[in-house]
N, C-alpha and C. Protein backbone atom coordinates (compact mmCIF):
# COMPACT_ATOMS: atom_id res chain seq x y z
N UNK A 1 -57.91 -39.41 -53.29
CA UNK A 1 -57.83 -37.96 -53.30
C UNK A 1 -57.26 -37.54 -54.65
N UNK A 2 -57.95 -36.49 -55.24
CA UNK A 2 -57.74 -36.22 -56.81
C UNK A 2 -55.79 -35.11 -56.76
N UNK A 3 -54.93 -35.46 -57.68
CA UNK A 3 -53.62 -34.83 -57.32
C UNK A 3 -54.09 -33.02 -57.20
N UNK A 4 -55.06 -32.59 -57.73
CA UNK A 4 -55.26 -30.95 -57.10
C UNK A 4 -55.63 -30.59 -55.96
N UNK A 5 -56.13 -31.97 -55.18
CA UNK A 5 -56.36 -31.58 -53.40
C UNK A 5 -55.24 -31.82 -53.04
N UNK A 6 -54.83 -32.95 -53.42
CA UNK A 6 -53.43 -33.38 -52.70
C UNK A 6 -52.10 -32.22 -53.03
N UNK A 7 -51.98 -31.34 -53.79
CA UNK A 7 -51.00 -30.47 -54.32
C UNK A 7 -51.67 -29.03 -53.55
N UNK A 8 -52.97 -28.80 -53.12
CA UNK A 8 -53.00 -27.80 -52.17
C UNK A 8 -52.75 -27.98 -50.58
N UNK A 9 -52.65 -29.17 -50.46
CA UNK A 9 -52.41 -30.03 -48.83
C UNK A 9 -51.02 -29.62 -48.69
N UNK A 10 -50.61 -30.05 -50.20
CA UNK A 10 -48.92 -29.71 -49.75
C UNK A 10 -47.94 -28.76 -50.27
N UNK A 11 -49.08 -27.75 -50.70
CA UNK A 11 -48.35 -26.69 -50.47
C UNK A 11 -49.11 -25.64 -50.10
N UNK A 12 -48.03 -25.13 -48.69
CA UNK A 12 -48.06 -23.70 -47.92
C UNK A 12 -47.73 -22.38 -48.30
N UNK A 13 -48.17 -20.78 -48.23
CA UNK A 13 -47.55 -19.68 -48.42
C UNK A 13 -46.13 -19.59 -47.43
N UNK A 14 -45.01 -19.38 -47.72
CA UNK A 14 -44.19 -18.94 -46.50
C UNK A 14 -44.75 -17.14 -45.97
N UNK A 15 -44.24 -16.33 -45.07
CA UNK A 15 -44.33 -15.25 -45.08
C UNK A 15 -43.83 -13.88 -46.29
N UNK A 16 -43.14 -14.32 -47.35
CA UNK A 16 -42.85 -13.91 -48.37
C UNK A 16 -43.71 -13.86 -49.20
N UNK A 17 -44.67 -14.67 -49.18
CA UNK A 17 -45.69 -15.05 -50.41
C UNK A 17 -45.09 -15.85 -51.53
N UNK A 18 -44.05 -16.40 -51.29
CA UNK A 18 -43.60 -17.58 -51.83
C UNK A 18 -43.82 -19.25 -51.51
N UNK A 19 -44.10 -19.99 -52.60
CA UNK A 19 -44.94 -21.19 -52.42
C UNK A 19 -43.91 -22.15 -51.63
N UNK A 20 -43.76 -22.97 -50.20
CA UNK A 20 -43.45 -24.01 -50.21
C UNK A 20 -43.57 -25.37 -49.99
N UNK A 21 -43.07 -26.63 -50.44
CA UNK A 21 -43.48 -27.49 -50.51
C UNK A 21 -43.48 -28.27 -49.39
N UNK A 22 -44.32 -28.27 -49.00
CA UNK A 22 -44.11 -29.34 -47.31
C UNK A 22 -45.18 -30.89 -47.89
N UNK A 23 -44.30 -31.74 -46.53
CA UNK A 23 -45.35 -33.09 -47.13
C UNK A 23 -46.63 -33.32 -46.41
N UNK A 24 -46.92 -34.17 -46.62
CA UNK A 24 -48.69 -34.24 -45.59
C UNK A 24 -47.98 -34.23 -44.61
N UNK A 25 -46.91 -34.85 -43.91
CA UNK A 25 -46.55 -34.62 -42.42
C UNK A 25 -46.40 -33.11 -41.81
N UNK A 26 -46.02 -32.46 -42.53
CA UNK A 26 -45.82 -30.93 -42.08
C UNK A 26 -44.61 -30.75 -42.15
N UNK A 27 -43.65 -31.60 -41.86
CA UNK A 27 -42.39 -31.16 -42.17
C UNK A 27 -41.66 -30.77 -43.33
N UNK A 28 -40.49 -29.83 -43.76
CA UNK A 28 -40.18 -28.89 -44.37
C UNK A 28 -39.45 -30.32 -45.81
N UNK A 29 -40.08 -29.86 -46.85
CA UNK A 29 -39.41 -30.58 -47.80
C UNK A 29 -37.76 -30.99 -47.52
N UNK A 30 -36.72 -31.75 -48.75
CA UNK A 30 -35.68 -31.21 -48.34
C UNK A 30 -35.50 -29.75 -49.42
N UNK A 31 -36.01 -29.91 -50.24
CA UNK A 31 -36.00 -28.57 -51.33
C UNK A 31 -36.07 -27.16 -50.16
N UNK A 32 -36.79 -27.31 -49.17
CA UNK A 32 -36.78 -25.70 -48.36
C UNK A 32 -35.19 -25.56 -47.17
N UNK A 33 -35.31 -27.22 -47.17
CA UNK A 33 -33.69 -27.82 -45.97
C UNK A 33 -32.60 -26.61 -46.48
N UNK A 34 -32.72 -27.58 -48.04
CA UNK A 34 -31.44 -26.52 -48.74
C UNK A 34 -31.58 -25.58 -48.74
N UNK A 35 -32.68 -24.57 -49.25
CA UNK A 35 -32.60 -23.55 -49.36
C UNK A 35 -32.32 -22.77 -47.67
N UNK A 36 -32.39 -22.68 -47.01
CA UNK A 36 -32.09 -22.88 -45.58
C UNK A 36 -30.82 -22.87 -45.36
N UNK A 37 -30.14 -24.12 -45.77
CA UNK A 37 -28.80 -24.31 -45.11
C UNK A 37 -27.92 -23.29 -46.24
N UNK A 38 -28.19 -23.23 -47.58
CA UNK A 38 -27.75 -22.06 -48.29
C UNK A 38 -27.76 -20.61 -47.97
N UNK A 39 -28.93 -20.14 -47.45
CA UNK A 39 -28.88 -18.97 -46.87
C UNK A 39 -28.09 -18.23 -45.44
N UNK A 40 -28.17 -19.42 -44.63
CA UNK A 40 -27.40 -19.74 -43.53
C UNK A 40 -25.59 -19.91 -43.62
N UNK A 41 -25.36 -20.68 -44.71
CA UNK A 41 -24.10 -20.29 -45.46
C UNK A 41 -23.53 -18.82 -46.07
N UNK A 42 -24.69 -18.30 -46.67
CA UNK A 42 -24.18 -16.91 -47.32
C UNK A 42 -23.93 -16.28 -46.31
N UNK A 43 -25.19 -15.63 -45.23
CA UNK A 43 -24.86 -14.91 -44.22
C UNK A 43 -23.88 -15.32 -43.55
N UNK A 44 -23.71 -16.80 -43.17
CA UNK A 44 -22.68 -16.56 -42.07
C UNK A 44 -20.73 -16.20 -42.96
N UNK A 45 -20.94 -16.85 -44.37
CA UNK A 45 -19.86 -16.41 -44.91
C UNK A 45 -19.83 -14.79 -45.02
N UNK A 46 -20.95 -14.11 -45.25
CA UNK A 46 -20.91 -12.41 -45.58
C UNK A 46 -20.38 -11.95 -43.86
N UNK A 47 -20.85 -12.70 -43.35
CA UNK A 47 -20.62 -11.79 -41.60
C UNK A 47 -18.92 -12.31 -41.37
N UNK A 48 -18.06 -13.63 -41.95
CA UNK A 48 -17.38 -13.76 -41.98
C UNK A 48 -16.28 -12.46 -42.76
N UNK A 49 -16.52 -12.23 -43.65
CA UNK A 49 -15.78 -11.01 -44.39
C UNK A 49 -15.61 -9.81 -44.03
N UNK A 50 -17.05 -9.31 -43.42
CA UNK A 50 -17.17 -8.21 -42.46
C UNK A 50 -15.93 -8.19 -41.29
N UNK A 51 -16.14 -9.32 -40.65
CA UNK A 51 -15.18 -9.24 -39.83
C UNK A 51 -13.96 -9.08 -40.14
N UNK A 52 -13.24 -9.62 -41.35
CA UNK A 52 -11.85 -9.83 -41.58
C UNK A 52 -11.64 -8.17 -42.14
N UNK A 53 -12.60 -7.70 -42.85
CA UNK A 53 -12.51 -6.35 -43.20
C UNK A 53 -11.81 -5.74 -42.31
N UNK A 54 -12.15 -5.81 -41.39
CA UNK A 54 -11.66 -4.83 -40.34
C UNK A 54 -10.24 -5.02 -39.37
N UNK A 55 -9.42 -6.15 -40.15
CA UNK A 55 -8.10 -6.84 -39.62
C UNK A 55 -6.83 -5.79 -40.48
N UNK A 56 -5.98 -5.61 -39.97
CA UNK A 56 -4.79 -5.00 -40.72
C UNK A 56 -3.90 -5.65 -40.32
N UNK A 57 -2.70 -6.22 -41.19
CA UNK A 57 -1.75 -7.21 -40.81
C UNK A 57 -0.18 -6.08 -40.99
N UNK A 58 0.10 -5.87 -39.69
CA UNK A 58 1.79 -4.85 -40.04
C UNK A 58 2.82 -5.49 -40.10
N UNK A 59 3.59 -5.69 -40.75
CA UNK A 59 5.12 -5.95 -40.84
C UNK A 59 6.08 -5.43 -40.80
N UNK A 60 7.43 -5.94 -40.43
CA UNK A 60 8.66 -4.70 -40.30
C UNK A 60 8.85 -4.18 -39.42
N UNK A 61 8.12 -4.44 -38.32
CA UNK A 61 8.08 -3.07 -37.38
C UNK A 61 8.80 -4.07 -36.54
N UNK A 62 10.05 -3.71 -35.84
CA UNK A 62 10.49 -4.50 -34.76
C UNK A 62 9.52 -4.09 -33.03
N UNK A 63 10.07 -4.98 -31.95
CA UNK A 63 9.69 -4.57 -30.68
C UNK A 63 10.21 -3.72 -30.27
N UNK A 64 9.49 -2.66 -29.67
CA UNK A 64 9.69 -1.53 -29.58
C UNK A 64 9.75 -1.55 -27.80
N UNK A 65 11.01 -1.37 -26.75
CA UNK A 65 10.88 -1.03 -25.58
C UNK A 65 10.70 -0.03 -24.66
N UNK A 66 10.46 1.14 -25.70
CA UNK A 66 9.75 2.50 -25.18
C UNK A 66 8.26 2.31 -25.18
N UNK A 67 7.42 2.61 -26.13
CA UNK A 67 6.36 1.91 -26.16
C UNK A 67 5.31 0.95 -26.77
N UNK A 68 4.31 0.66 -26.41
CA UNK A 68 3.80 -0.42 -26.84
C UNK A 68 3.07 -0.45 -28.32
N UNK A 69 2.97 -1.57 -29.31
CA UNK A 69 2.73 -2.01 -30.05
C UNK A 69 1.18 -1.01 -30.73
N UNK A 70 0.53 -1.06 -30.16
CA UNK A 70 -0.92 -0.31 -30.48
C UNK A 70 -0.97 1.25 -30.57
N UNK A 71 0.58 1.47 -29.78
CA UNK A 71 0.71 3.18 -30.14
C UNK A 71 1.23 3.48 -30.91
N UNK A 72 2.43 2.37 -31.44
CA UNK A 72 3.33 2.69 -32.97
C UNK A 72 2.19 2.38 -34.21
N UNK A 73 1.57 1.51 -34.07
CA UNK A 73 0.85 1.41 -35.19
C UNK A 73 -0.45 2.72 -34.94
N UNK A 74 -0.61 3.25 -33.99
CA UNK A 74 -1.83 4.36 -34.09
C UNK A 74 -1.00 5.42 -34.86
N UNK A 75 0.64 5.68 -34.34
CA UNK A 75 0.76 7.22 -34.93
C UNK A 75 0.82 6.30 -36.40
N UNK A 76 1.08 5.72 -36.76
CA UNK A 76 1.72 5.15 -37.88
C UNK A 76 0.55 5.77 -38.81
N UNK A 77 -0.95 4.99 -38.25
CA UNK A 77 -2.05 5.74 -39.13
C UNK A 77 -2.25 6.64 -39.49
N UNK A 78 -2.23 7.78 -38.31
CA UNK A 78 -2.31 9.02 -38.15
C UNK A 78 -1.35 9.60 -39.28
N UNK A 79 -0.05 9.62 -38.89
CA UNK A 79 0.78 10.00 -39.93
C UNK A 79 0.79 9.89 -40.92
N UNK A 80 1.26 8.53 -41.77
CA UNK A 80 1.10 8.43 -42.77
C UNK A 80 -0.25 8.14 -43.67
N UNK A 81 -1.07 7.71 -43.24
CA UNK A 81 -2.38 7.24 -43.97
C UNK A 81 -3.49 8.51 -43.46
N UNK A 82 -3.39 9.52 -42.52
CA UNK A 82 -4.06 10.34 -42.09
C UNK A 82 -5.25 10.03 -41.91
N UNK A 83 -5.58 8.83 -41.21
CA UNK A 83 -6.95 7.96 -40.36
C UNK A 83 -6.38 8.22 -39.11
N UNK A 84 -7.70 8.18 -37.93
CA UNK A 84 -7.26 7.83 -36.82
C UNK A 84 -8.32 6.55 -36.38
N UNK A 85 -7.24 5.41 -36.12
CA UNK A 85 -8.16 4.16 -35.72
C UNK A 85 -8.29 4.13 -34.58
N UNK A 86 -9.50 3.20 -34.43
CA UNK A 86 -9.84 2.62 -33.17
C UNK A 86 -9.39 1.51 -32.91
N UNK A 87 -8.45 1.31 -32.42
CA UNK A 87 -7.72 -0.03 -32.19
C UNK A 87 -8.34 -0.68 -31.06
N UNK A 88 -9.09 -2.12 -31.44
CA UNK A 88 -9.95 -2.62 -30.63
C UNK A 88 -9.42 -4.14 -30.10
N UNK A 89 -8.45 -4.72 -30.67
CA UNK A 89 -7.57 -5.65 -30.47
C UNK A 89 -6.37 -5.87 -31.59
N UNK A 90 -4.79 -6.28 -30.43
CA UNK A 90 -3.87 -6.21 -31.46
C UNK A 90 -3.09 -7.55 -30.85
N UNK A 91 -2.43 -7.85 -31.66
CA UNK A 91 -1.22 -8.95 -30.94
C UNK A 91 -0.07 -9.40 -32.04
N UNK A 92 1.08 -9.68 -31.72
CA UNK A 92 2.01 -10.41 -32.72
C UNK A 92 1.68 -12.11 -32.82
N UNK A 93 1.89 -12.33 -34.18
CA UNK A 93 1.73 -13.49 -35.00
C UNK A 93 3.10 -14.46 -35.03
N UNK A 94 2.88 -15.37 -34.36
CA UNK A 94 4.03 -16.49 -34.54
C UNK A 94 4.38 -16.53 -33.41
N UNK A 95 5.67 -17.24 -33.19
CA UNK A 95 6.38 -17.01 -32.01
C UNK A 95 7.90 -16.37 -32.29
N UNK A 96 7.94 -15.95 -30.89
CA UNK A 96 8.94 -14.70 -30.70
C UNK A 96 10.52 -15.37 -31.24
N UNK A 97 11.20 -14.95 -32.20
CA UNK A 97 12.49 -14.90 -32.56
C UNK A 97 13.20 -13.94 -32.78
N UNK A 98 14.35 -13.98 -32.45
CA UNK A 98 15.57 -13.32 -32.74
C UNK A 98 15.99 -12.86 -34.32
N UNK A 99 15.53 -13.98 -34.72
CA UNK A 99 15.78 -13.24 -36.48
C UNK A 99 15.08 -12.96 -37.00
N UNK A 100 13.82 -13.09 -36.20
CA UNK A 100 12.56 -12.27 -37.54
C UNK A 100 11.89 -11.92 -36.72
N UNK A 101 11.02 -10.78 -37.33
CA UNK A 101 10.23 -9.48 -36.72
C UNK A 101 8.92 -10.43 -36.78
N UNK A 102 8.10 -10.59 -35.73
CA UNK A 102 6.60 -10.80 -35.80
C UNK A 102 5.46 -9.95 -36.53
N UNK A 103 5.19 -10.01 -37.11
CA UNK A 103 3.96 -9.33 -37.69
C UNK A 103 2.98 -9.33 -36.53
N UNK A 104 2.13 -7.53 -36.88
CA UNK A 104 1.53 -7.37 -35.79
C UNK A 104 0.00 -7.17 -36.54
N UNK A 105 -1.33 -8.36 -35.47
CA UNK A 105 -2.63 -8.36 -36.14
C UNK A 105 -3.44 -7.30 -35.56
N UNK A 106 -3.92 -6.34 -36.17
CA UNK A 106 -4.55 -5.45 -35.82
C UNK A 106 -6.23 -5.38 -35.99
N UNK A 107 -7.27 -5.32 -35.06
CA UNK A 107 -8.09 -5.04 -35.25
C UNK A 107 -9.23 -3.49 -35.10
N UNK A 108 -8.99 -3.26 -36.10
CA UNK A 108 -9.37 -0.92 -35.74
C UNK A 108 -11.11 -1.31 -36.16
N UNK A 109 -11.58 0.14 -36.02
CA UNK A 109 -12.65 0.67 -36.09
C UNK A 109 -12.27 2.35 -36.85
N UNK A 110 -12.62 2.75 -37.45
CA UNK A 110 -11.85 3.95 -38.04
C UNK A 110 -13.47 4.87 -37.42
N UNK A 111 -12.47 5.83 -36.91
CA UNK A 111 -13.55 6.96 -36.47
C UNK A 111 -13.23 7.93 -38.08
N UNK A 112 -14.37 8.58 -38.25
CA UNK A 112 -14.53 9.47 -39.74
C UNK A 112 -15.04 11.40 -38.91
């Protein structure tokens, strides 16, 4: 077989209209593997960031036995930063001591 039949055998259009290289078996070069497991990396690192975007870490604030944790940090917004969040999960970080204040992890949604 002359190498210009054999170089149209093995290579396919993807749906992009970009050329890739597959072997006579059909299976995916490793040249497309990578490109694959790279893309699969970006997104899942970009969807990783997204998420953290939306974390606020508070400090200082002791436990409060009037009320709870998600309402001091709501007026807190309100007031000073003049947002009102959507607080969609919160909790303190570490474990509970006597000499130090837990930091509290916040997860909002900001209504606009």
């Amino acid at each position: 077989m002359s190498a210009v039949t054999q170089q149209s055998l093995d290579e396919q259009k993807d749906g992009m209209g970009s050329t890739l290289l597959q072997g006579v078996s059909g299976q995916p070069s490793s040249k497309q593997l990578f490109r694959g497991a790279v893309l699969t990396a970006v997104y899942t690192d970009k969807k990783h960031q997204e998420t953290r975007a939306k974390n606020v870490v508070v400090t200082g604030m002791p436990v409060s036995a009037s009320c709870d944790d998600k309402q001091v940090v709501h007026d807190l917004c309100e007031n000073e930063l003049q947002v009102t969040p959507e607080i969609t999960c919160y909790r303190r970080l570490g474990k509970a001591s006597e000499s130090k204040v837990q930091p509290i992890l916040i997860s909002v949604r900001f209504n606009e």
